[in-house]
PDB file of N, CA and C in Angstrom:
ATOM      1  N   UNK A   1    -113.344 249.455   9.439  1.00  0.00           N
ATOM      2  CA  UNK A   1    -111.902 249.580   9.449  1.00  0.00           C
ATOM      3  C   UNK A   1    -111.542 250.859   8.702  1.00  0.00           C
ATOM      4  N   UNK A   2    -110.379 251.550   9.469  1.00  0.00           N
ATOM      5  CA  UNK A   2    -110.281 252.657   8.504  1.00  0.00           C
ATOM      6  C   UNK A   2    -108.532 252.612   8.331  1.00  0.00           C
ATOM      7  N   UNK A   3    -108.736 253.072   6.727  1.00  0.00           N
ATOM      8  CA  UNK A   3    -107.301 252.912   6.624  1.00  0.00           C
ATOM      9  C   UNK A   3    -106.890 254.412   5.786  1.00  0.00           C
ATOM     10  N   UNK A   4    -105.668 254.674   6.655  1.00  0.00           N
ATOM     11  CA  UNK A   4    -105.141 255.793   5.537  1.00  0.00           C
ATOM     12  C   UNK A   4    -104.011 255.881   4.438  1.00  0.00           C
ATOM     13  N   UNK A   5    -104.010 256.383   3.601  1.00  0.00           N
ATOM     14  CA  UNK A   5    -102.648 255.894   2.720  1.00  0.00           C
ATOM     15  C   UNK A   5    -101.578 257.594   2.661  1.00  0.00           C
ATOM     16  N   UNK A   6    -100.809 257.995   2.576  1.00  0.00           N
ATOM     17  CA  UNK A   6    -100.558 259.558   2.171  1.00  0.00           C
ATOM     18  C   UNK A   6     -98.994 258.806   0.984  1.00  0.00           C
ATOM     19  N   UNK A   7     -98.761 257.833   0.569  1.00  0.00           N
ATOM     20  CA  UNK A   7     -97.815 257.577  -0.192  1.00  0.00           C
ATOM     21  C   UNK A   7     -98.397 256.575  -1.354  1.00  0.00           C
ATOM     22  N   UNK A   8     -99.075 255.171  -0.761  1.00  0.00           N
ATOM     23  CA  UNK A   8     -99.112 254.706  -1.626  1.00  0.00           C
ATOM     24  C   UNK A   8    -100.855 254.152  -1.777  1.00  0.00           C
ATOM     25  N   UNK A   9    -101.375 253.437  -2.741  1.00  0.00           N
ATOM     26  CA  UNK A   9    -102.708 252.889  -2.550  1.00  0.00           C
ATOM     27  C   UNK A   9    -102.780 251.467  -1.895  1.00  0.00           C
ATOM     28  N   UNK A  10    -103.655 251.387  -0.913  1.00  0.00           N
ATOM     29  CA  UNK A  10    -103.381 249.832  -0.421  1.00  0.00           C
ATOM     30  C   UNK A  10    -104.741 248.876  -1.121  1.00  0.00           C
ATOM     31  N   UNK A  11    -104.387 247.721  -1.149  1.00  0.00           N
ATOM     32  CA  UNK A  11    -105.021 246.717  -2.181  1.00  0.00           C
ATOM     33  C   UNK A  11    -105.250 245.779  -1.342  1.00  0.00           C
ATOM     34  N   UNK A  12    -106.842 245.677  -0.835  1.00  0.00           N
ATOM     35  CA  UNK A  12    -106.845 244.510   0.215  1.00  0.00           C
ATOM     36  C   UNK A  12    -107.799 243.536  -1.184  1.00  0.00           C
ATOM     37  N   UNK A  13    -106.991 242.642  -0.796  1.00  0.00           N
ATOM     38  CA  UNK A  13    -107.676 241.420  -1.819  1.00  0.00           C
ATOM     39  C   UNK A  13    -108.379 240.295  -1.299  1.00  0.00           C
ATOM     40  N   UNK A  14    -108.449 240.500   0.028  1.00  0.00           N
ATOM     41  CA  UNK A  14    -109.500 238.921   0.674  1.00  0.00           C
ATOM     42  C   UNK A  14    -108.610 239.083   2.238  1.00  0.00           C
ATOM     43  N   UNK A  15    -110.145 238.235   2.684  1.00  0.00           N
ATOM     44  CA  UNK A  15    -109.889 238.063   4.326  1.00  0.00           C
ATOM     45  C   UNK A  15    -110.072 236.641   3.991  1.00  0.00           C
ATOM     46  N   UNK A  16    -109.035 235.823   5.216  1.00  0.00           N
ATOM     47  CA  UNK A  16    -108.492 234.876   5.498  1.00  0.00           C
ATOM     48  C   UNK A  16    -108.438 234.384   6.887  1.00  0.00           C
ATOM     49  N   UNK A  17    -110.050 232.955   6.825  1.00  0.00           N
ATOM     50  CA  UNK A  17    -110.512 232.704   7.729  1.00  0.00           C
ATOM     51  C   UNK A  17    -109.730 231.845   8.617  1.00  0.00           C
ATOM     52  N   UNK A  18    -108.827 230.903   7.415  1.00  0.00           N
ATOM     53  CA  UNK A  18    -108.358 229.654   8.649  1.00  0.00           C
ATOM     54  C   UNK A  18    -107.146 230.471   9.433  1.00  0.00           C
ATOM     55  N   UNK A  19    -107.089 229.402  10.437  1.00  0.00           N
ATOM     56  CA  UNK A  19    -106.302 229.436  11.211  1.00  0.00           C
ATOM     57  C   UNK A  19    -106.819 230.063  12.901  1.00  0.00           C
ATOM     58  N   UNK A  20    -105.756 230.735  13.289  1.00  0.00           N
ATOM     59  CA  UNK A  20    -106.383 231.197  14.626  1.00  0.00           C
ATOM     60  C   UNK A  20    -107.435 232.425  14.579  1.00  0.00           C
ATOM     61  N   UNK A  21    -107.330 232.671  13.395  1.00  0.00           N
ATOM     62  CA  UNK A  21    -108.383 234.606  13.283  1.00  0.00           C
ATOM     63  C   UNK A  21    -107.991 234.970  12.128  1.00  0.00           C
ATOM     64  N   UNK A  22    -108.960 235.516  11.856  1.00  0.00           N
ATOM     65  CA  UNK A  22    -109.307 236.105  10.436  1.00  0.00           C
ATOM     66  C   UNK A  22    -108.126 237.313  10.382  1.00  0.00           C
ATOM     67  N   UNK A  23    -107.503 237.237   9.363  1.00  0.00           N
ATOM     68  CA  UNK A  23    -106.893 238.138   8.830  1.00  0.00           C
ATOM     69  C   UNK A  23    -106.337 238.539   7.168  1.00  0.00           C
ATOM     70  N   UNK A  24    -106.519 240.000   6.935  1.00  0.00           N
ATOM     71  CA  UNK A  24    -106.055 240.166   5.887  1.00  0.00           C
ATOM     72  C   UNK A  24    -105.071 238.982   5.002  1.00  0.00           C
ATOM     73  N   UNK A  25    -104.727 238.968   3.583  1.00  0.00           N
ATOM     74  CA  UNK A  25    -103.851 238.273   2.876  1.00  0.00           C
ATOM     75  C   UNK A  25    -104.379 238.955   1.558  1.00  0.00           C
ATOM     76  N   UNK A  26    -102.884 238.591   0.710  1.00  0.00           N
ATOM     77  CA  UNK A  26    -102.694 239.123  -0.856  1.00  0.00           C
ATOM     78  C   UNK A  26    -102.086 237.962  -1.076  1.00  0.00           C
ATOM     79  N   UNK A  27    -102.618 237.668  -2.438  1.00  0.00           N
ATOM     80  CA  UNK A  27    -102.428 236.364  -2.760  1.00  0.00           C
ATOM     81  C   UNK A  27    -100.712 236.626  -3.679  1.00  0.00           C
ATOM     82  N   UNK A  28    -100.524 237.532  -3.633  1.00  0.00           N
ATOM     83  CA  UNK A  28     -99.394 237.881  -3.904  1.00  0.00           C
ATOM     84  C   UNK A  28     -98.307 237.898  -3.389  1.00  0.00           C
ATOM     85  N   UNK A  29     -98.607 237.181  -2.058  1.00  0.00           N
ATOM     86  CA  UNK A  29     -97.379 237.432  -1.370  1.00  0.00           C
ATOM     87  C   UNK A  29     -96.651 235.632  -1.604  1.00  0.00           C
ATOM     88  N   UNK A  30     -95.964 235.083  -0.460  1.00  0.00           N
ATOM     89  CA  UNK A  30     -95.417 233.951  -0.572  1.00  0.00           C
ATOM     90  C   UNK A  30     -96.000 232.961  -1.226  1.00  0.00           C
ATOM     91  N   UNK A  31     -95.275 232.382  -1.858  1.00  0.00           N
ATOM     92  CA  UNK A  31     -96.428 231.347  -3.463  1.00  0.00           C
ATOM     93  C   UNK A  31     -95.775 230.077  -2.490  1.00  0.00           C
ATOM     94  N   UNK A  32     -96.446 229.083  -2.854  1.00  0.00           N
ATOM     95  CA  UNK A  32     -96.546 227.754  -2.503  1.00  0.00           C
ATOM     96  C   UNK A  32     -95.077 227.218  -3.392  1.00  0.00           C
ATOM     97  N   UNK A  33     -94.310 226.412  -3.310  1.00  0.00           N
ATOM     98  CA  UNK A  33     -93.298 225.843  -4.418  1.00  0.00           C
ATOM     99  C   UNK A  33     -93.428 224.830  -4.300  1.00  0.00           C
ATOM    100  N   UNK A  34     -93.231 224.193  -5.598  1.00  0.00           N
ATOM    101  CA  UNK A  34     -93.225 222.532  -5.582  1.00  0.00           C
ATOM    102  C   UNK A  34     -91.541 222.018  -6.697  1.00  0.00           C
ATOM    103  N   UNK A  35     -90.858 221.387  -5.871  1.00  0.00           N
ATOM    104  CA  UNK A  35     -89.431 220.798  -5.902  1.00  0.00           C
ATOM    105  C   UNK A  35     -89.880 219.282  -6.234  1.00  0.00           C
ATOM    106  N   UNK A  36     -89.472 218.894  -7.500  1.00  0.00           N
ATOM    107  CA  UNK A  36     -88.823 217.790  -7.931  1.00  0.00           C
ATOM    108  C   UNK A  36     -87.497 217.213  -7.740  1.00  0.00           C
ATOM    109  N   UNK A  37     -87.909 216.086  -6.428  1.00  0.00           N
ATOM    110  CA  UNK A  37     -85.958 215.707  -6.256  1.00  0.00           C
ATOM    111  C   UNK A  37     -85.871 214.420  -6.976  1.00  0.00           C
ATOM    112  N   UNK A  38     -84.732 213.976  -6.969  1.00  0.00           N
ATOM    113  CA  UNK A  38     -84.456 213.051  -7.672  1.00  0.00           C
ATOM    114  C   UNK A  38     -84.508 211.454  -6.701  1.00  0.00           C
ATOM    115  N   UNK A  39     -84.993 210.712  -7.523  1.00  0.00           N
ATOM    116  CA  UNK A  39     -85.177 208.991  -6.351  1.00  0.00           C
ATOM    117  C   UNK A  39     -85.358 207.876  -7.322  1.00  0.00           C
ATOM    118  N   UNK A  40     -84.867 206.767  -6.849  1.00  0.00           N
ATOM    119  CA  UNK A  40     -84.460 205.727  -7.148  1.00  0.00           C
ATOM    120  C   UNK A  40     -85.874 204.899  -7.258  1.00  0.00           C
ATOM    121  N   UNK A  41     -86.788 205.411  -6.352  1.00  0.00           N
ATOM    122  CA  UNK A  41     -88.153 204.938  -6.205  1.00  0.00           C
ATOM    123  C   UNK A  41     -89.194 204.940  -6.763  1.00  0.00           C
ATOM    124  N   UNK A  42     -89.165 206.434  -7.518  1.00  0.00           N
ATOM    125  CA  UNK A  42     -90.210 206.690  -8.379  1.00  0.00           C
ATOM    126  C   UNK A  42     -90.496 208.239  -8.833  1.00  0.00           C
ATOM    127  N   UNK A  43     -91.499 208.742  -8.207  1.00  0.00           N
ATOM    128  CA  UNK A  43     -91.643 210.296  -8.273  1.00  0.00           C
ATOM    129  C   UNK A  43     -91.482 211.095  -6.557  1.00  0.00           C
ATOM    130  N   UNK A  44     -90.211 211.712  -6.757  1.00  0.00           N
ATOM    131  CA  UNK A  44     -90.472 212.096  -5.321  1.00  0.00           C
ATOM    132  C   UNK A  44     -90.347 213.857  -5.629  1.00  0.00           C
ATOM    133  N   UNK A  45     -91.487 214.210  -4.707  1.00  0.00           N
ATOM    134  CA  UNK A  45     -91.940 216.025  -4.844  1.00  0.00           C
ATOM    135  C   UNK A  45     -91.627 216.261  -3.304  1.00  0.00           C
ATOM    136  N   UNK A  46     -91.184 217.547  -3.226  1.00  0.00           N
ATOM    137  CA  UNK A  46     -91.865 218.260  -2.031  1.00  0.00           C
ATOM    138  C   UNK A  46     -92.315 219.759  -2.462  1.00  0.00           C
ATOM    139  N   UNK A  47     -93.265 219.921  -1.303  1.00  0.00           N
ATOM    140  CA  UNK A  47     -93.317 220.829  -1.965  1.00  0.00           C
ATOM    141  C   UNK A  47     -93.670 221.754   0.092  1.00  0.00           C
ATOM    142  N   UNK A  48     -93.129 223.169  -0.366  1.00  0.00           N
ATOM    143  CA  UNK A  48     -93.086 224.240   0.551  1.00  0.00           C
ATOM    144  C   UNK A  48     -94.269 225.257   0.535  1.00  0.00           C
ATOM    145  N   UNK A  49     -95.277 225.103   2.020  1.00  0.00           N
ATOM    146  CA  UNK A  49     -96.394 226.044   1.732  1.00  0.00           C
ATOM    147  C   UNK A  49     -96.302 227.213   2.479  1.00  0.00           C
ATOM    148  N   UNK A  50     -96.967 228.463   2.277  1.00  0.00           N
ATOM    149  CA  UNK A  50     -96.758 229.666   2.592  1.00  0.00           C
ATOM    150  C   UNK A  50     -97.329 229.558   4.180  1.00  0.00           C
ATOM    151  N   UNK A  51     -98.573 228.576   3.740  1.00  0.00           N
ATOM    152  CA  UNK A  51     -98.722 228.780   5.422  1.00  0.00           C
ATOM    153  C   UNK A  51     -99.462 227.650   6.429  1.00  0.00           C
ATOM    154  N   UNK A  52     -99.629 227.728   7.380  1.00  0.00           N
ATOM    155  CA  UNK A  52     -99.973 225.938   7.704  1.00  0.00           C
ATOM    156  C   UNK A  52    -101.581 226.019   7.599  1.00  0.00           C
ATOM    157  N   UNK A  53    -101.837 224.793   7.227  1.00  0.00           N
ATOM    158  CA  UNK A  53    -103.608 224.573   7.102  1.00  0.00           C
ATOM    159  C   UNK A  53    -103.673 223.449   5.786  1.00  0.00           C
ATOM    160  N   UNK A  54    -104.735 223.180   5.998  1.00  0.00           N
ATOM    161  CA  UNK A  54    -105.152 221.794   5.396  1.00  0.00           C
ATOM    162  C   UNK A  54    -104.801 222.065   3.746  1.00  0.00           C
ATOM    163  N   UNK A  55    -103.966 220.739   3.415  1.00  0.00           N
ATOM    164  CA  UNK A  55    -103.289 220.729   1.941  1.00  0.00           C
ATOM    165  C   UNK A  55    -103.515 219.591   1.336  1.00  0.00           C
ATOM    166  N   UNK A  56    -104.329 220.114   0.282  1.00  0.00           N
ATOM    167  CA  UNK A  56    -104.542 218.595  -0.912  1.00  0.00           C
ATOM    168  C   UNK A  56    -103.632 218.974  -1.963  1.00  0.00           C
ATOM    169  N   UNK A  57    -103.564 217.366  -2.221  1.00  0.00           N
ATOM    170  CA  UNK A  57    -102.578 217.274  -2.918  1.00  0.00           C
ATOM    171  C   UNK A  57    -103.098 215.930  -4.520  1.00  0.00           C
ATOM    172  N   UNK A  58    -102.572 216.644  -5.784  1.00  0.00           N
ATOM    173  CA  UNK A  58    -103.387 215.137  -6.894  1.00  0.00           C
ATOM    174  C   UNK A  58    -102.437 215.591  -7.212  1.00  0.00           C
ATOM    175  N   UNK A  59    -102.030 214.094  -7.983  1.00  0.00           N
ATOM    176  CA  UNK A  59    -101.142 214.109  -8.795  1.00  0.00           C
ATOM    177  C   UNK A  59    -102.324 213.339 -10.336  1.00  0.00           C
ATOM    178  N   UNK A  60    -101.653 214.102 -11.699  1.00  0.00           N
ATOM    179  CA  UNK A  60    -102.093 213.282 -12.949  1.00  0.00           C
ATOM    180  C   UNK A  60    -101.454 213.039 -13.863  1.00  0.00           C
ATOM    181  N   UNK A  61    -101.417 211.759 -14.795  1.00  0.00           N
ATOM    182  CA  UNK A  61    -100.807 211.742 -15.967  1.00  0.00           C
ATOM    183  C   UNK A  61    -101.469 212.533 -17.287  1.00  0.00           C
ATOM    184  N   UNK A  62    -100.189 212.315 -18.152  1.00  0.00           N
ATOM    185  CA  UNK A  62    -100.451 213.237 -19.129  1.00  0.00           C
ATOM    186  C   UNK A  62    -101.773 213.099 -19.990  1.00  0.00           C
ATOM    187  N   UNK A  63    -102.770 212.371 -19.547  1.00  0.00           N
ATOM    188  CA  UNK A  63    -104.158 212.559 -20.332  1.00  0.00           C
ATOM    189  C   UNK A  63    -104.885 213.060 -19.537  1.00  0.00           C
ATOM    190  N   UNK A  64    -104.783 213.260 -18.093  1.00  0.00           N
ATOM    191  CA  UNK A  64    -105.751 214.165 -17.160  1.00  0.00           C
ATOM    192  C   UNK A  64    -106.324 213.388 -16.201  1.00  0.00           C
ATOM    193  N   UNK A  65    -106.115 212.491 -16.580  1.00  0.00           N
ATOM    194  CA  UNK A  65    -106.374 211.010 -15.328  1.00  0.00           C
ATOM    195  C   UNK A  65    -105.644 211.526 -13.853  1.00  0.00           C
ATOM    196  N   UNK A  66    -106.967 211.493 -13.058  1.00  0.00           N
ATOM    197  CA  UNK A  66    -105.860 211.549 -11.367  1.00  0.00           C
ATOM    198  C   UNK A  66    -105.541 209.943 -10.869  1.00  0.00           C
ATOM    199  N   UNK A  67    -104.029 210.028 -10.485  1.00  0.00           N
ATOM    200  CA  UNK A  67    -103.560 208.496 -10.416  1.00  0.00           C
ATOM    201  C   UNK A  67    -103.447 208.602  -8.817  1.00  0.00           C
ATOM    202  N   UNK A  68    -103.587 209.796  -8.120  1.00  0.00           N
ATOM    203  CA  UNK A  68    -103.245 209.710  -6.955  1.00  0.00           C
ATOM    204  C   UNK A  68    -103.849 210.575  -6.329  1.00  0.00           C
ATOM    205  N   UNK A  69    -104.102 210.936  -4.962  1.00  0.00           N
ATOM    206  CA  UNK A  69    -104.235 212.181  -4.151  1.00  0.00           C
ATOM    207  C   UNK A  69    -103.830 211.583  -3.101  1.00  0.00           C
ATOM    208  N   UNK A  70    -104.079 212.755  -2.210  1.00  0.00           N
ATOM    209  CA  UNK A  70    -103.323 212.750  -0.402  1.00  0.00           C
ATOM    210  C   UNK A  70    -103.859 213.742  -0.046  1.00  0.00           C
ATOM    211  N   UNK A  71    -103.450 214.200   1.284  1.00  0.00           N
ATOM    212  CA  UNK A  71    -103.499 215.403   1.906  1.00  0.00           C
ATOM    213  C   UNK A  71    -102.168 215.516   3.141  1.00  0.00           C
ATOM    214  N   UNK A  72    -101.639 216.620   3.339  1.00  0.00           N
ATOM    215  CA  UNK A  72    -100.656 217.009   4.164  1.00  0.00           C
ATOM    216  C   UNK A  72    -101.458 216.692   5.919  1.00  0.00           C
ATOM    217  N   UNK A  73    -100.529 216.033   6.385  1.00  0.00           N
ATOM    218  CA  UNK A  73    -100.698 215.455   7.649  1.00  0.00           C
ATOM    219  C   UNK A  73     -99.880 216.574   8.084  1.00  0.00           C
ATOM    220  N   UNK A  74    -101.258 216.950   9.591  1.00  0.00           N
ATOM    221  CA  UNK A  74    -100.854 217.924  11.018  1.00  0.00           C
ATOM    222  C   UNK A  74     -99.250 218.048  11.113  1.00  0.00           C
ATOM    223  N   UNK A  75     -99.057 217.526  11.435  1.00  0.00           N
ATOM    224  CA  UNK A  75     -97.391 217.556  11.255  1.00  0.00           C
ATOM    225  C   UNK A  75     -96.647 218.679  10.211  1.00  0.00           C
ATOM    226  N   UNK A  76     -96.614 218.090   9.008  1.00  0.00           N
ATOM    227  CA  UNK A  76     -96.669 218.828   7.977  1.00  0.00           C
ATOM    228  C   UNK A  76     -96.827 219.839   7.775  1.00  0.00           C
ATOM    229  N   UNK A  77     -98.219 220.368   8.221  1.00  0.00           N
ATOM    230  CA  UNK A  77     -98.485 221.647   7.651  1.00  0.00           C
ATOM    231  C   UNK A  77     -97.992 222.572   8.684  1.00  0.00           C
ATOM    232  N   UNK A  78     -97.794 221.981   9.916  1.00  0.00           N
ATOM    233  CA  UNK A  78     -97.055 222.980  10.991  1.00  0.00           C
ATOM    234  C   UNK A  78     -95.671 223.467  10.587  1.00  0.00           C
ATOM    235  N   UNK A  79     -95.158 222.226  10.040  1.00  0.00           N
ATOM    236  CA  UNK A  79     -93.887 222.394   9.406  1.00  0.00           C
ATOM    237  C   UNK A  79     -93.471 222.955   8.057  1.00  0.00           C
ATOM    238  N   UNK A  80     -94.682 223.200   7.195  1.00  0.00           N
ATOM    239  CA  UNK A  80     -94.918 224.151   5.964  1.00  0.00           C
ATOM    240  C   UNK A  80     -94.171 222.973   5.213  1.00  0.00           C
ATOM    241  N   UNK A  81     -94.191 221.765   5.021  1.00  0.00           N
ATOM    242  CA  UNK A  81     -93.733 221.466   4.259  1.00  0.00           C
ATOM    243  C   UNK A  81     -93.803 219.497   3.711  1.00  0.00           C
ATOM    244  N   UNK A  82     -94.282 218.901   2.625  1.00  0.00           N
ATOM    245  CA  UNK A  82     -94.491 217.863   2.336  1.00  0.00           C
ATOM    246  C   UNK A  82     -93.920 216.985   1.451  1.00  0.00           C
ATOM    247  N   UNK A  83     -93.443 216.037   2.086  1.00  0.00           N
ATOM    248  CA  UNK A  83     -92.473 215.279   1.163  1.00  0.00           C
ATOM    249  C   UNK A  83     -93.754 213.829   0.392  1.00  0.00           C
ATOM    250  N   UNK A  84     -92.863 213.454  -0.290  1.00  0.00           N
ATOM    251  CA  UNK A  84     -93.939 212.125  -0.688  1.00  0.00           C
ATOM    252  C   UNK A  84     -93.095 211.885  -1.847  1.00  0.00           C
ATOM    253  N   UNK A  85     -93.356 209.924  -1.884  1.00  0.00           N
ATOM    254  CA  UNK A  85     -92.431 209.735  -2.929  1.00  0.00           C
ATOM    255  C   UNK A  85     -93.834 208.561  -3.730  1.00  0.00           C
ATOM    256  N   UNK A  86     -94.002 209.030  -4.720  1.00  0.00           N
ATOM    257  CA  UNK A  86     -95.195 207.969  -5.675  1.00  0.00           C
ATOM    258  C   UNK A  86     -94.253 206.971  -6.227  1.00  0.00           C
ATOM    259  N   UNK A  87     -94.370 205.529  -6.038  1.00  0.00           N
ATOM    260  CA  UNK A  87     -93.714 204.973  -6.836  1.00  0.00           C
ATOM    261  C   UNK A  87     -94.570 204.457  -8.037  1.00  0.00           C
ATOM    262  N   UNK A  88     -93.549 203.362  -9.223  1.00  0.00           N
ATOM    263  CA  UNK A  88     -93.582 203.524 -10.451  1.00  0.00           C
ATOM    264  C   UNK A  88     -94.784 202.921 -10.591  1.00  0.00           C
ATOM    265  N   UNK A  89     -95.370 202.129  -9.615  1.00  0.00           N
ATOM    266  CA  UNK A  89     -96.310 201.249 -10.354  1.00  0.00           C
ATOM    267  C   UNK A  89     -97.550 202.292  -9.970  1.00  0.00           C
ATOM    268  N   UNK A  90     -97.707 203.232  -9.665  1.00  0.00           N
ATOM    269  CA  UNK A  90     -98.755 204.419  -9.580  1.00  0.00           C
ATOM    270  C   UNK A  90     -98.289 205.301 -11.047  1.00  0.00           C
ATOM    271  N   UNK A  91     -97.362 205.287 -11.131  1.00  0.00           N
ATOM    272  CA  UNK A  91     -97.246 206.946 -12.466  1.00  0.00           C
ATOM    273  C   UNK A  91     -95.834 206.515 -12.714  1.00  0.00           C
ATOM    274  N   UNK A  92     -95.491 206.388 -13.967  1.00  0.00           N
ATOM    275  CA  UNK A  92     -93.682 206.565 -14.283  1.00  0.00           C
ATOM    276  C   UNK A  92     -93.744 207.526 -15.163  1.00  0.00           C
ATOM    277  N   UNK A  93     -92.532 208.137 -15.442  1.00  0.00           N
ATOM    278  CA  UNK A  93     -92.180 209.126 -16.533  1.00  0.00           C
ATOM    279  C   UNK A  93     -92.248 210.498 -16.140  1.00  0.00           C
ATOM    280  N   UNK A  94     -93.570 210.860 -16.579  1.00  0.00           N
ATOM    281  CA  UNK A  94     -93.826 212.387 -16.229  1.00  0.00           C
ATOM    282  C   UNK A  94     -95.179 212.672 -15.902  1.00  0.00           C
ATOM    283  N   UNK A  95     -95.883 213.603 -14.914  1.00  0.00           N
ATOM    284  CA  UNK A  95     -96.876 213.676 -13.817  1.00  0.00           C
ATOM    285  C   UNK A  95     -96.912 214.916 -13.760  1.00  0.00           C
ATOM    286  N   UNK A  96     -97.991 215.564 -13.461  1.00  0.00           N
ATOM    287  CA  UNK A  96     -98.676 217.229 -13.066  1.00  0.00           C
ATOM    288  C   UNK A  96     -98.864 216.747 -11.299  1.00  0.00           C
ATOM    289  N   UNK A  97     -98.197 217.872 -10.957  1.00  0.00           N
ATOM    290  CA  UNK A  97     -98.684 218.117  -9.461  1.00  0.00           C
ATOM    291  C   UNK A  97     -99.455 219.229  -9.327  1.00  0.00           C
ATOM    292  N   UNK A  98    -100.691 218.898  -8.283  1.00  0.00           N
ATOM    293  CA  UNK A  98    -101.516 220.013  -8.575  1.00  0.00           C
ATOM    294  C   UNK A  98    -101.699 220.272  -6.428  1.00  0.00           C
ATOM    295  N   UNK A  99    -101.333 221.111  -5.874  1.00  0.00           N
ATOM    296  CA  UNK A  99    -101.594 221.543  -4.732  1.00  0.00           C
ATOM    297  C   UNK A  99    -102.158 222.555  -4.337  1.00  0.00           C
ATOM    298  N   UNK A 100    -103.563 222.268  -3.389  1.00  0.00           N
ATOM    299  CA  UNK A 100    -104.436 223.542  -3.314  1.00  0.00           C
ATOM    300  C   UNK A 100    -104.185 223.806  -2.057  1.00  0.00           C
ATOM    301  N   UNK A 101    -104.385 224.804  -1.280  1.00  0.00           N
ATOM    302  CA  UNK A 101    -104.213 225.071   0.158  1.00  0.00           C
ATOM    303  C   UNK A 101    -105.612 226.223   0.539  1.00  0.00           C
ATOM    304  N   UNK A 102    -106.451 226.476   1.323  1.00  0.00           N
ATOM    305  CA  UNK A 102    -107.032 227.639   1.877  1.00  0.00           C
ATOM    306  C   UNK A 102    -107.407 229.055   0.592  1.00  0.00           C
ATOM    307  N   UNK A 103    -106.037 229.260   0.828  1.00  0.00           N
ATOM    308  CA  UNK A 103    -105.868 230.383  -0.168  1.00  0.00           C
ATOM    309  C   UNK A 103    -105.227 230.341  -1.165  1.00  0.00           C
ATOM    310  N   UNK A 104    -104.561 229.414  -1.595  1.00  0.00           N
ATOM    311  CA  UNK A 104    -103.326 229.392  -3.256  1.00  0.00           C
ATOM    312  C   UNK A 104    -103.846 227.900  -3.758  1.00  0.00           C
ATOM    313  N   UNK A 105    -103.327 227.898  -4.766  1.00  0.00           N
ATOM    314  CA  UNK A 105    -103.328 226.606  -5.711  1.00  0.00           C
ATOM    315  C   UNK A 105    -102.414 226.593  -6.941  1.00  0.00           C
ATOM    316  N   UNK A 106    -101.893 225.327  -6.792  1.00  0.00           N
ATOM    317  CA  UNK A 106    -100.965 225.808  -8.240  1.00  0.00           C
ATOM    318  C   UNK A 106    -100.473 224.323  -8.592  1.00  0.00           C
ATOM    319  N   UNK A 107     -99.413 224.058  -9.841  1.00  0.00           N
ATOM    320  CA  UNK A 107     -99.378 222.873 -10.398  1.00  0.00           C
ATOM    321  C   UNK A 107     -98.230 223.226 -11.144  1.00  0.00           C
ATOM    322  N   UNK A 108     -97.807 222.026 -10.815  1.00  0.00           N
ATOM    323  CA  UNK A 108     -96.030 221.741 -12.207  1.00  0.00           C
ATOM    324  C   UNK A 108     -95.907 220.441 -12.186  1.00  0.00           C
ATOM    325  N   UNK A 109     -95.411 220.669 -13.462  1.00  0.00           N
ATOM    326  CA  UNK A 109     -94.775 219.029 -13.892  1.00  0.00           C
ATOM    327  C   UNK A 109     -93.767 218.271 -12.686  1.00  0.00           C
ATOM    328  N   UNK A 110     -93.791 217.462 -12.730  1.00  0.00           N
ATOM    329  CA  UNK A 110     -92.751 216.600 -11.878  1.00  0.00           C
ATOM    330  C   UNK A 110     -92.613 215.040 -12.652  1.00  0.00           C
ATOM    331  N   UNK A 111     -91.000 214.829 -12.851  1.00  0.00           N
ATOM    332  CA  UNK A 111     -90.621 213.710 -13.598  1.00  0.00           C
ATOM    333  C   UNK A 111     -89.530 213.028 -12.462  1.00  0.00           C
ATOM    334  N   UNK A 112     -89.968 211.643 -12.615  1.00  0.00           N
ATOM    335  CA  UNK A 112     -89.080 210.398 -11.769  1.00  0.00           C
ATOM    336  C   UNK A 112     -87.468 210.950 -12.091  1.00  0.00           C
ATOM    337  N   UNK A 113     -86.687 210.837 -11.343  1.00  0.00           N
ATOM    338  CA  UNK A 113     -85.296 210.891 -11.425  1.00  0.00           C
ATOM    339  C   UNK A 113     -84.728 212.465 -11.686  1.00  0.00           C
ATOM    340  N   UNK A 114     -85.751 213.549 -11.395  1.00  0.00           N
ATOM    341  CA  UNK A 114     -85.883 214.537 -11.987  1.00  0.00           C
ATOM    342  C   UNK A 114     -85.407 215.798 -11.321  1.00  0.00           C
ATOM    343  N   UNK A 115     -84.385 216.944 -11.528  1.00  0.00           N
ATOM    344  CA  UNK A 115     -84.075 217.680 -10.445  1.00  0.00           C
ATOM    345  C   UNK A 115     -85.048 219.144 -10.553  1.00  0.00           C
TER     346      UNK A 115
END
């Protein structure tokens, strides 16, 4: 591959197998987000991924214990996006969400009733 620059330096940081064909990515670009909404039920997250492909998902309490996992159903990941509501008798209070995807991974707190 040849690349030329005459302005700026380009920074290839990894090739990126899934999907239909390998292509460039910077992990810098669109970050994964994870939204704490508020529910009557228990812990409800969604969270928005940069791009579709297979998504795990743990949730843990505050000693490091995993109380839960999943993974984003076909659906989902076409749609970049995963809802899920844990109720209380899995985790109450306050919980680490931890979501890995292909290429990103990342984690935030999420609390029941929580915006």
């Amino acid at each position: 591959m040849r690349v030329e620059s005459r302005a700026e330096p380009i920074l290839v940081q990894g090739i990126c197998r899934e999907g239909s064909g390998p292509r460039l990515f910077s992990s810098v670009g669109t970050a994964l987000e994870i939204q704490s909404i508020p529910a009557a039920e228990g812990i409800h997250f969604r969270v928005l991924l940069a791009e579709s492909g297979p998504t795990d998902l743990a949730l843990y309490d505050l000693q490091g214990g995993c109380v839960w996992r999943g993974t984003a159903t076909a659906s989902e990941e076409l749609a970049r996006q995963v809802d899920r509501i844990i109720p209380f008798d899995v985790v109450s209070g306050i919980a680490i969400l931890s979501v890995t995807t292909s290429t990103q991974s990342t984690s935030a707190v999420v609390m029941e009733g929580a915006r």
